[in-house]
N, C-alpha and C. Protein backbone atom coordinates (compact mmCIF):
# COMPACT_ATOMS: atom_id res chain seq x y z
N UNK A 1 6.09 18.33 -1.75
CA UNK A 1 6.66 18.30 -0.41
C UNK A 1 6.67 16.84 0.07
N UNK A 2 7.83 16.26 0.65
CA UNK A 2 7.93 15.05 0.81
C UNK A 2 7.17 15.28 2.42
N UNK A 3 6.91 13.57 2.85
CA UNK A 3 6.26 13.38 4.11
C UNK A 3 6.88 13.83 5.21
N UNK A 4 8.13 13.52 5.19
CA UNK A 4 9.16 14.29 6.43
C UNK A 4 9.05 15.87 6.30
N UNK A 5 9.15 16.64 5.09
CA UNK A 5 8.69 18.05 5.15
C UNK A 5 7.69 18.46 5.69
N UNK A 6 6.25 17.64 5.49
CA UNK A 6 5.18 17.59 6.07
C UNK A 6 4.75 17.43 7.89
N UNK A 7 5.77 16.00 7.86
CA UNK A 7 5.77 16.09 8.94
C UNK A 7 6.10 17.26 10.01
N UNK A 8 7.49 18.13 9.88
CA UNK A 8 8.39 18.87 10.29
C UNK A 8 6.78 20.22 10.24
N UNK A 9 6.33 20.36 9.37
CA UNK A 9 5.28 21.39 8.66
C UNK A 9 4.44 21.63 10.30
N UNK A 10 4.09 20.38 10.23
CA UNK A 10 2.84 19.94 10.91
C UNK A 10 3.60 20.34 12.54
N UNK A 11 4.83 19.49 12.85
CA UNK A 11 5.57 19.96 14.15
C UNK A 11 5.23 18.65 14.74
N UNK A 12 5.73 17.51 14.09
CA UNK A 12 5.35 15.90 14.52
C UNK A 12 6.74 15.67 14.10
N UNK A 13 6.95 15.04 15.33
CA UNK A 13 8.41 14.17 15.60
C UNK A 13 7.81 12.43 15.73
N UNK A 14 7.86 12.01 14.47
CA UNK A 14 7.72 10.37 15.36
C UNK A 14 8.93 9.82 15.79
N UNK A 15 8.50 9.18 16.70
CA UNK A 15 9.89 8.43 17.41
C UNK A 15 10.31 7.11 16.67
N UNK A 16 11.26 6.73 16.73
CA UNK A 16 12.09 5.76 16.15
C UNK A 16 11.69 3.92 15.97
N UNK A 17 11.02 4.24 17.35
CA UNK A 17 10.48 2.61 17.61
C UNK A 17 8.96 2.85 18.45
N UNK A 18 7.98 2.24 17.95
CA UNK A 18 6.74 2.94 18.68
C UNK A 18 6.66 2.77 19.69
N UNK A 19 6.08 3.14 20.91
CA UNK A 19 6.28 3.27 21.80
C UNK A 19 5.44 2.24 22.79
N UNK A 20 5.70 1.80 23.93
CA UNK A 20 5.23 0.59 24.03
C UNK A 20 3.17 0.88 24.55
N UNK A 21 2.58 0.24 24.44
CA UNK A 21 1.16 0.47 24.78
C UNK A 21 0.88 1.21 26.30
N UNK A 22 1.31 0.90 26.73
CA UNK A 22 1.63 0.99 28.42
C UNK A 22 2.96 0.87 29.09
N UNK A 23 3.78 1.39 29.74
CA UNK A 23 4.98 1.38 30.06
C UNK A 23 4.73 -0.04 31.04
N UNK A 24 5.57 -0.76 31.20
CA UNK A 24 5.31 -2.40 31.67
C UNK A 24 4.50 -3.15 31.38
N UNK A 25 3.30 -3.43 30.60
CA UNK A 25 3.00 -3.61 30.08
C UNK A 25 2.82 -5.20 29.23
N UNK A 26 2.99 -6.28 28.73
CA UNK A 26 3.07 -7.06 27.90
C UNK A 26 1.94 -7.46 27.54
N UNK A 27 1.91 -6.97 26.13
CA UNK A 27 0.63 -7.52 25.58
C UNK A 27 0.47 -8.91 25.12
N UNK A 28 -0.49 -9.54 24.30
CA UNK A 28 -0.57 -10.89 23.97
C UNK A 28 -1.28 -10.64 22.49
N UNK A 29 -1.11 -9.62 21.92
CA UNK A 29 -1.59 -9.33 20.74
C UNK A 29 -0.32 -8.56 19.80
N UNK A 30 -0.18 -8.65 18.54
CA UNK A 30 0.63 -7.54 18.03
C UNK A 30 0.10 -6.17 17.48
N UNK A 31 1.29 -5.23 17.66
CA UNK A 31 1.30 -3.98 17.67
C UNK A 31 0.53 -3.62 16.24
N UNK A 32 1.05 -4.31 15.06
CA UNK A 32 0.03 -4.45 13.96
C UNK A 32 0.23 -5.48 13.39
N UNK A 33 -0.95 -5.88 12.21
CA UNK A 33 -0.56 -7.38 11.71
C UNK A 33 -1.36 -6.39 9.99
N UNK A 34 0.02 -7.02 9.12
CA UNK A 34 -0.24 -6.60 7.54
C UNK A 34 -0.44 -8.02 7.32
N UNK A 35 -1.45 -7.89 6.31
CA UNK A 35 -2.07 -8.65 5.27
C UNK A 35 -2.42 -8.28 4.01
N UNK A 36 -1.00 -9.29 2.67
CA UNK A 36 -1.04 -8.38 1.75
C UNK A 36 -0.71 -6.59 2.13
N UNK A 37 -1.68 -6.05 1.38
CA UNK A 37 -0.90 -4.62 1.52
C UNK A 37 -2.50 -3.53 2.33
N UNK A 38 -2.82 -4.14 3.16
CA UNK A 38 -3.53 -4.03 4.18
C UNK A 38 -2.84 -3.83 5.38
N UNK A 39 -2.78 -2.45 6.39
CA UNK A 39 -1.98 -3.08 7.97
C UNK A 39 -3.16 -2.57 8.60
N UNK A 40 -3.07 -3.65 9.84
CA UNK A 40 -4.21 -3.42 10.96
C UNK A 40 -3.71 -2.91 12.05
N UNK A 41 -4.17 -1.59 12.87
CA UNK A 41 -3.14 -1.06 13.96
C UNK A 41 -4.29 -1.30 14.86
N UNK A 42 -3.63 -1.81 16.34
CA UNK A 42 -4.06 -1.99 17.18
C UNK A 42 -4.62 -0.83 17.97
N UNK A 43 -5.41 -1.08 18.38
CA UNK A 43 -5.97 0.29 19.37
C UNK A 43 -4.55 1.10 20.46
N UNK A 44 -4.55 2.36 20.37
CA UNK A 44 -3.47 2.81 21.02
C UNK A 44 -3.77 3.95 21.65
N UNK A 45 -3.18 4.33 23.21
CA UNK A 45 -3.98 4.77 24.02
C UNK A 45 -3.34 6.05 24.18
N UNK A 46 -4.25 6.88 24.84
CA UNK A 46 -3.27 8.66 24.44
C UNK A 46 -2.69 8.70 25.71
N UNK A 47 -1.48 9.24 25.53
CA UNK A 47 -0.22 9.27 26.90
C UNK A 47 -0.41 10.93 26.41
N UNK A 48 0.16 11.58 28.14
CA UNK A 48 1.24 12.96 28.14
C UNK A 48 1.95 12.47 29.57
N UNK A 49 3.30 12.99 28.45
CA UNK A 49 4.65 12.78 29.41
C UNK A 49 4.76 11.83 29.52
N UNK A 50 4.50 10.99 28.45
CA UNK A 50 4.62 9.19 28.63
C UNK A 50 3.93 8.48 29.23
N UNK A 51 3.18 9.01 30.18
CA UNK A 51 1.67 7.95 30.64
C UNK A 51 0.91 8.55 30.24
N UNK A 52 0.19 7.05 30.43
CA UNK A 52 -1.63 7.18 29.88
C UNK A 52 -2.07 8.47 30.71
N UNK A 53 -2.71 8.70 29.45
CA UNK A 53 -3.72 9.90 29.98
C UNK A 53 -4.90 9.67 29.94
N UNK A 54 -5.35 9.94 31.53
CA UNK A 54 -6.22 9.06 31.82
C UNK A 54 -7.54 10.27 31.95
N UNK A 55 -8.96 10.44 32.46
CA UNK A 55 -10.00 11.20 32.85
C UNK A 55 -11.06 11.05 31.31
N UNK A 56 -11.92 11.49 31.95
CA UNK A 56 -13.39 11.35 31.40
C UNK A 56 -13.52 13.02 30.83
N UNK A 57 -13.98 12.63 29.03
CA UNK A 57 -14.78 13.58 28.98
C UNK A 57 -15.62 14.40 29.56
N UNK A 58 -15.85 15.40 29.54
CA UNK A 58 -16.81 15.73 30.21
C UNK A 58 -17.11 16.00 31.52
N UNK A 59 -15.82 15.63 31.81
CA UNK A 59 -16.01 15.79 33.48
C UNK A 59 -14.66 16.24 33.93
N UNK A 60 -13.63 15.61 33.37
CA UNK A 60 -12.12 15.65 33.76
C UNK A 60 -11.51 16.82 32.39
N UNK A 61 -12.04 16.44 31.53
CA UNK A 61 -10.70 16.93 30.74
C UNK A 61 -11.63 17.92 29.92
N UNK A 62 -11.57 18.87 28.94
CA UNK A 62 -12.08 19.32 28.20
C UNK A 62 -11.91 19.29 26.37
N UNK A 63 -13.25 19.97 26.17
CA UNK A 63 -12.78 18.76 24.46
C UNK A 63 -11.71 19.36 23.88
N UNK A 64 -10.88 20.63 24.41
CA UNK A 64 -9.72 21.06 23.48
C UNK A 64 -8.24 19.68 24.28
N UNK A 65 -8.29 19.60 25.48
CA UNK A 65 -7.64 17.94 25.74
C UNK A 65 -7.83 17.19 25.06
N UNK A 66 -9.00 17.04 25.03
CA UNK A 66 -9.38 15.44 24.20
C UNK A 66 -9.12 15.64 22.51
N UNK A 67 -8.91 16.90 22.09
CA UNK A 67 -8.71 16.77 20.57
C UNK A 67 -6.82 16.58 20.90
N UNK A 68 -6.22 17.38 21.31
CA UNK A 68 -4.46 17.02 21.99
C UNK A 68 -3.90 15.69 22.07
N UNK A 69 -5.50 15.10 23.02
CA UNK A 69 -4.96 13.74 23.04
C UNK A 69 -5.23 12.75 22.01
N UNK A 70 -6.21 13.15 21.04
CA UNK A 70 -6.35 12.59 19.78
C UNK A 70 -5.31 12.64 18.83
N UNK A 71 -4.55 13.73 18.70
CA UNK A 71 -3.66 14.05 18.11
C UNK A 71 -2.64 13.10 18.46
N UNK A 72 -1.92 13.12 19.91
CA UNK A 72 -1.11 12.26 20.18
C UNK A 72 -1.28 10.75 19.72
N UNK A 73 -2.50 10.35 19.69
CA UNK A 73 -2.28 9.00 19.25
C UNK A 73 -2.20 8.68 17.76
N UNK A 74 -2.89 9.99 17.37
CA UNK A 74 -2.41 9.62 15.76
C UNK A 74 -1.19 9.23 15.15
N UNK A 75 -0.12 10.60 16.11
CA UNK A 75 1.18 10.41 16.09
C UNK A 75 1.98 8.93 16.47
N UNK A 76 1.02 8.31 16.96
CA UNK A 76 1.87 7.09 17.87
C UNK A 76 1.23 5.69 16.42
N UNK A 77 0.20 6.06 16.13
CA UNK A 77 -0.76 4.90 15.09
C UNK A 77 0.60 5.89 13.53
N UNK A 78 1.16 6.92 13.83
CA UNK A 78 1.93 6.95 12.72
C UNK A 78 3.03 6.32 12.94
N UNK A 79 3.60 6.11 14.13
CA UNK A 79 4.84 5.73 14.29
C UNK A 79 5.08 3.92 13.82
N UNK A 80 3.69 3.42 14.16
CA UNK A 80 3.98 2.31 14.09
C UNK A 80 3.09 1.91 12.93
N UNK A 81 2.75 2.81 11.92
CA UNK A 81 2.08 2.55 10.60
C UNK A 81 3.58 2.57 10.10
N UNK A 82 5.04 3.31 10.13
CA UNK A 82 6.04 3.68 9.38
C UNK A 82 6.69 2.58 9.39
N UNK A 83 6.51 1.48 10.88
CA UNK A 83 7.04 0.54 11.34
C UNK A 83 6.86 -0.32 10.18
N UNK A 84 5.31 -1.04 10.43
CA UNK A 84 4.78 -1.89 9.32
C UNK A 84 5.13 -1.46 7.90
N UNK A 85 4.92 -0.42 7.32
CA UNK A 85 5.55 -0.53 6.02
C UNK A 85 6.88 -0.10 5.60
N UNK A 86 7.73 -0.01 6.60
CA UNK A 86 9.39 0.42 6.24
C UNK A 86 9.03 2.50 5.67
N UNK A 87 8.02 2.74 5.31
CA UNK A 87 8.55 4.30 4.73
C UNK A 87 6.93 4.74 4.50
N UNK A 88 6.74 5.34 5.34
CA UNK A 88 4.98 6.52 5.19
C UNK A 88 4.87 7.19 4.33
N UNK A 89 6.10 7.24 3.58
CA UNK A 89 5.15 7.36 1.63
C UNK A 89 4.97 6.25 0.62
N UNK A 90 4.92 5.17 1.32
CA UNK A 90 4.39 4.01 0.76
C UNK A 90 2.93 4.01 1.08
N UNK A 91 2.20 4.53 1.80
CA UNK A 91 0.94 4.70 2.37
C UNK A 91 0.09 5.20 0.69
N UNK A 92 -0.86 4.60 0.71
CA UNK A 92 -1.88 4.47 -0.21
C UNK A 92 -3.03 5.16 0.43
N UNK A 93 -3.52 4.51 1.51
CA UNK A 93 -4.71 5.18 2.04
C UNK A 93 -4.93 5.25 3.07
N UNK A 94 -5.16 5.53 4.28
CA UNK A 94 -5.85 5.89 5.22
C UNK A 94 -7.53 5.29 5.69
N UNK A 95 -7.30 4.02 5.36
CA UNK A 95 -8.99 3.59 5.50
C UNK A 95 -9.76 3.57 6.51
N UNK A 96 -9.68 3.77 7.25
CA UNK A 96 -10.45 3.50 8.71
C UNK A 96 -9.73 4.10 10.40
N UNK A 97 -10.59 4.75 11.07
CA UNK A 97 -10.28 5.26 12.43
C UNK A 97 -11.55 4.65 12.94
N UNK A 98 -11.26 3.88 14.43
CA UNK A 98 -12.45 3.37 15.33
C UNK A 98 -11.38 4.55 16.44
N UNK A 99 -12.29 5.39 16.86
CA UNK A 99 -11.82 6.30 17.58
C UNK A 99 -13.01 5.96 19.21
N UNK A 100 -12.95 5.89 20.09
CA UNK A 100 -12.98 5.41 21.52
C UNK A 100 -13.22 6.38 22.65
N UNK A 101 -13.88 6.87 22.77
CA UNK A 101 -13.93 8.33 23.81
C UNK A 101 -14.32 7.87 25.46
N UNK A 102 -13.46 8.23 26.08
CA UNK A 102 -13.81 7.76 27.67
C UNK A 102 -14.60 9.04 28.07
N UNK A 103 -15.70 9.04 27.90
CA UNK A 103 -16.53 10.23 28.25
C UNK A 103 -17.81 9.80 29.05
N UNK A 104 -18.48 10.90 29.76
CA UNK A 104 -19.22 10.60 30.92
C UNK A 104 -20.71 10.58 29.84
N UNK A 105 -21.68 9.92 30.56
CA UNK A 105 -22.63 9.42 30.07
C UNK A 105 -23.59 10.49 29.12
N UNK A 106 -23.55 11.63 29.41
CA UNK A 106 -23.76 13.15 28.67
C UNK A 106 -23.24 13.49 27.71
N UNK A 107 -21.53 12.63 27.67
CA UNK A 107 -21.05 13.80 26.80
C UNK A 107 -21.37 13.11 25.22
N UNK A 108 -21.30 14.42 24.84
CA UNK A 108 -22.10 13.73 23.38
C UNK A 108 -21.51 14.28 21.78
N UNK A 109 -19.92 14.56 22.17
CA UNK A 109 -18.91 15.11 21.40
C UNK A 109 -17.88 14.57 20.53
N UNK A 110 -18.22 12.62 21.04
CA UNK A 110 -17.18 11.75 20.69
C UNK A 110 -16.17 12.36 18.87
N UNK A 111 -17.54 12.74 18.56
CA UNK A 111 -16.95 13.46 17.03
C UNK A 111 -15.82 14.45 16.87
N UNK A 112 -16.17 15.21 17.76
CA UNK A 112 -15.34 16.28 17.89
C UNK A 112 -13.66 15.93 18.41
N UNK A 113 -13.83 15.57 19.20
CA UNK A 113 -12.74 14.65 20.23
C UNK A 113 -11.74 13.92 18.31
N UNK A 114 -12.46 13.08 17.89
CA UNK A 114 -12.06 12.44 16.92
C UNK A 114 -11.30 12.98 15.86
N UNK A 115 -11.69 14.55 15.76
CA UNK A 115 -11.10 15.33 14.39
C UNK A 115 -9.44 15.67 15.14
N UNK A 116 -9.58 15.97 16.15
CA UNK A 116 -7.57 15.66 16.56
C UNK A 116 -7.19 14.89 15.88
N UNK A 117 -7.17 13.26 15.73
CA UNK A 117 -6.58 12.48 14.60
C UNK A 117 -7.09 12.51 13.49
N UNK A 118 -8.32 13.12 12.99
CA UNK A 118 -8.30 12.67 11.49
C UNK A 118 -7.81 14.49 11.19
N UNK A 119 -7.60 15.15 11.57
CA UNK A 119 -6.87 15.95 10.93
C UNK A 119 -5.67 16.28 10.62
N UNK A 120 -4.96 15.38 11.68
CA UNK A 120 -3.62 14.83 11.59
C UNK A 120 -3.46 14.08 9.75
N UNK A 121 -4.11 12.93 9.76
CA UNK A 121 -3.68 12.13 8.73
C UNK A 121 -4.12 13.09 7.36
N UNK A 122 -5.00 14.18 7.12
CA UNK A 122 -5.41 14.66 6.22
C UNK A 122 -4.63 15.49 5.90
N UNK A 123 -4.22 16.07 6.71
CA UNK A 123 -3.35 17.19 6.53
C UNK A 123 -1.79 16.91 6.23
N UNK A 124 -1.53 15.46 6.56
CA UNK A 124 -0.23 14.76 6.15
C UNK A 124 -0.27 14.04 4.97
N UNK A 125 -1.19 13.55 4.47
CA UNK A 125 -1.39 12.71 3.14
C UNK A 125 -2.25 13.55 2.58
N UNK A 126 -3.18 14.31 2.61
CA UNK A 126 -3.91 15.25 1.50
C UNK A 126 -5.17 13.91 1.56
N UNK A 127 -5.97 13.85 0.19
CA UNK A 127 -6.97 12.38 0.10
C UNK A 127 -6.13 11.34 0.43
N UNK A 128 -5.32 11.09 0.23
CA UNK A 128 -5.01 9.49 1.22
C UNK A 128 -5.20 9.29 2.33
N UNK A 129 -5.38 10.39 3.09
CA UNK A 129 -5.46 10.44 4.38
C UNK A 129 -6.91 10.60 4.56
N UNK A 130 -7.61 10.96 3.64
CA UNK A 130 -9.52 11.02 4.05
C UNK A 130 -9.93 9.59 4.22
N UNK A 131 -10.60 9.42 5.58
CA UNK A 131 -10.55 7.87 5.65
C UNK A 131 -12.05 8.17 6.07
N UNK A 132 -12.80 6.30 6.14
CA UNK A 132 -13.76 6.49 7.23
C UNK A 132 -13.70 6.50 8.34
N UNK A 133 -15.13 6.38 9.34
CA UNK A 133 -14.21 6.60 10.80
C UNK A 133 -15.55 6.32 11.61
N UNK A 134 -15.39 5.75 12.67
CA UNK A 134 -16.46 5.58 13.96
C UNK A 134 -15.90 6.48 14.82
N UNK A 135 -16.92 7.24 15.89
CA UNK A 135 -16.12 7.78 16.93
C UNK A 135 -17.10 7.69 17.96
N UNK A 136 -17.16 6.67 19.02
CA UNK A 136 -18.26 6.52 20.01
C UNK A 136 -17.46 6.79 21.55
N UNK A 137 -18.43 7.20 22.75
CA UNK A 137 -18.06 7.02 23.87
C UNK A 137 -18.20 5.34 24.06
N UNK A 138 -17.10 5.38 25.46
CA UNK A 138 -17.04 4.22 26.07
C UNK A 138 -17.36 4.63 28.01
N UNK A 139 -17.77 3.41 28.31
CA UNK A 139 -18.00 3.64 30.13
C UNK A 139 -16.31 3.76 30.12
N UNK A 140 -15.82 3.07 29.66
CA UNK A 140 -14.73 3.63 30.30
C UNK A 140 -13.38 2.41 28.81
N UNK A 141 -11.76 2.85 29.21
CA UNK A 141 -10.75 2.38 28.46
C UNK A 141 -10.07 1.81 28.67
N UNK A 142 -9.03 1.07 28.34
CA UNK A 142 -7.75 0.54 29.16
C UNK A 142 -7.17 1.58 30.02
N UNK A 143 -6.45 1.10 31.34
CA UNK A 143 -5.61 1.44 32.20
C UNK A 143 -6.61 3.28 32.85
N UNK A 144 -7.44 3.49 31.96
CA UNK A 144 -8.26 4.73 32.22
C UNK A 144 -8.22 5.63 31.25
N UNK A 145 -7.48 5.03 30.21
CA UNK A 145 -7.15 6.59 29.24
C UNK A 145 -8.29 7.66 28.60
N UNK A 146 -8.18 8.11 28.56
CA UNK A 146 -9.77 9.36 28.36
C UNK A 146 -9.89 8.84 26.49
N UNK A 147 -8.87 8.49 25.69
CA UNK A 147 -8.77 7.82 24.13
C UNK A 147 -7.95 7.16 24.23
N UNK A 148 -8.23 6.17 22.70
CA UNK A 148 -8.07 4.75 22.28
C UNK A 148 -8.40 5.28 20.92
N UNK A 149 -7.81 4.75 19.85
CA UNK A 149 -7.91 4.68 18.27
C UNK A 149 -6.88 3.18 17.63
N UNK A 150 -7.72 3.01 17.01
CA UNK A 150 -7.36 2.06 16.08
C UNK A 150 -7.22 2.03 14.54
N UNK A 151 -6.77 1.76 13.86
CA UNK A 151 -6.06 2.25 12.54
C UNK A 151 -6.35 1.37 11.64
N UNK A 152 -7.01 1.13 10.16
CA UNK A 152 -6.49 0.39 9.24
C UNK A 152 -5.99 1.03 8.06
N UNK A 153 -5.19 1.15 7.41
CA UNK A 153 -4.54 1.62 6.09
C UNK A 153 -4.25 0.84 5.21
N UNK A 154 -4.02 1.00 3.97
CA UNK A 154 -3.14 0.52 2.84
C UNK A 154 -2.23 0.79 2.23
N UNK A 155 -1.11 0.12 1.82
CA UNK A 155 0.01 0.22 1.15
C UNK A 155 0.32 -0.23 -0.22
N UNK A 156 1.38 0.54 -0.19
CA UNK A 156 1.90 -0.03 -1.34
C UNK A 156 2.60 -1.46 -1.28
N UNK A 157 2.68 -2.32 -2.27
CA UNK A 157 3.20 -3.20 -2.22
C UNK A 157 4.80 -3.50 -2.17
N UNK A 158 6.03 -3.69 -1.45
CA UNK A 158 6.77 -3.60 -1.34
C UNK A 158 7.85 -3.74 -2.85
């Protein structure tokens, strides 16, 4: 089954051009930076309906949200993993998730919250997609978002 079958499988539409971090926005960093056949994805923040989605574990949102909104950013760290290497079956591996939980000082689930995206990439690449992974709370995220994930993978060489 090719990745677009997979994708379609799964019920993931990536969009065409990734989407910007924050709607107005200008960052001073790039969206990713490859080295060799290494890409580094920038931390990317979970939107619904196109804004940040913002609230605290544990207090605001609940962990079946926070796995939704994990999901969404996977989708968005895919859009602009497809970017960096021209075609997401060039993808080799899946190495690393720093996953980011805006959760209240109790909550103590950051893990859970985290398997929204890594079940995304596993279930789309099979072992390429088994990566390692951090998943900690934060006092708090950019702009407020309840998640933040950051990406490293490997490729194939062009």
């Amino acid at each position: 089954m090719s990745i677009d079958e997979r994708l379609s499988a799964l019920n993931i539409v990536l969009p065409d051009v990734p989407p910007a971090i924050v709607a107005g926005y200008t960052p001073i960093f790039a969206p990713y930076v490859r080295t060799g056949n290494v890409v580094s994805i920038s931390g990317r923040l979970a939107k619904k309906d196109g804004e940040v989605w913002c609230g605290k574990l544990g207090r605001d949102l609940t962990v079946k949200e926070g796995q939704e909104a994990a999901r969404g950013v996977a989708i968005e760290l895919l859009a602009t993993l497809r970017a960096a290497a021209g075609d997401l079956s060039r993808v080799k591996q899946i190495v690393r998730l720093l996953v980011l939980v805006n959760g209240t000082a109790d909550f103590q689930e950051p893990h859970v919250i985290a398997n929204g995206a890594s079940e995304v990439f596993v279930q789309l690449f099979g072992e390429r997609g088994m990566h390692a992974r951090t998943a900690m709370c934060a006092a708090q995220l950019p702009f407020g978002a309840c998640v933040e994930i950051e990406m490293l993978a490997e490729i194939e060489e062009a």
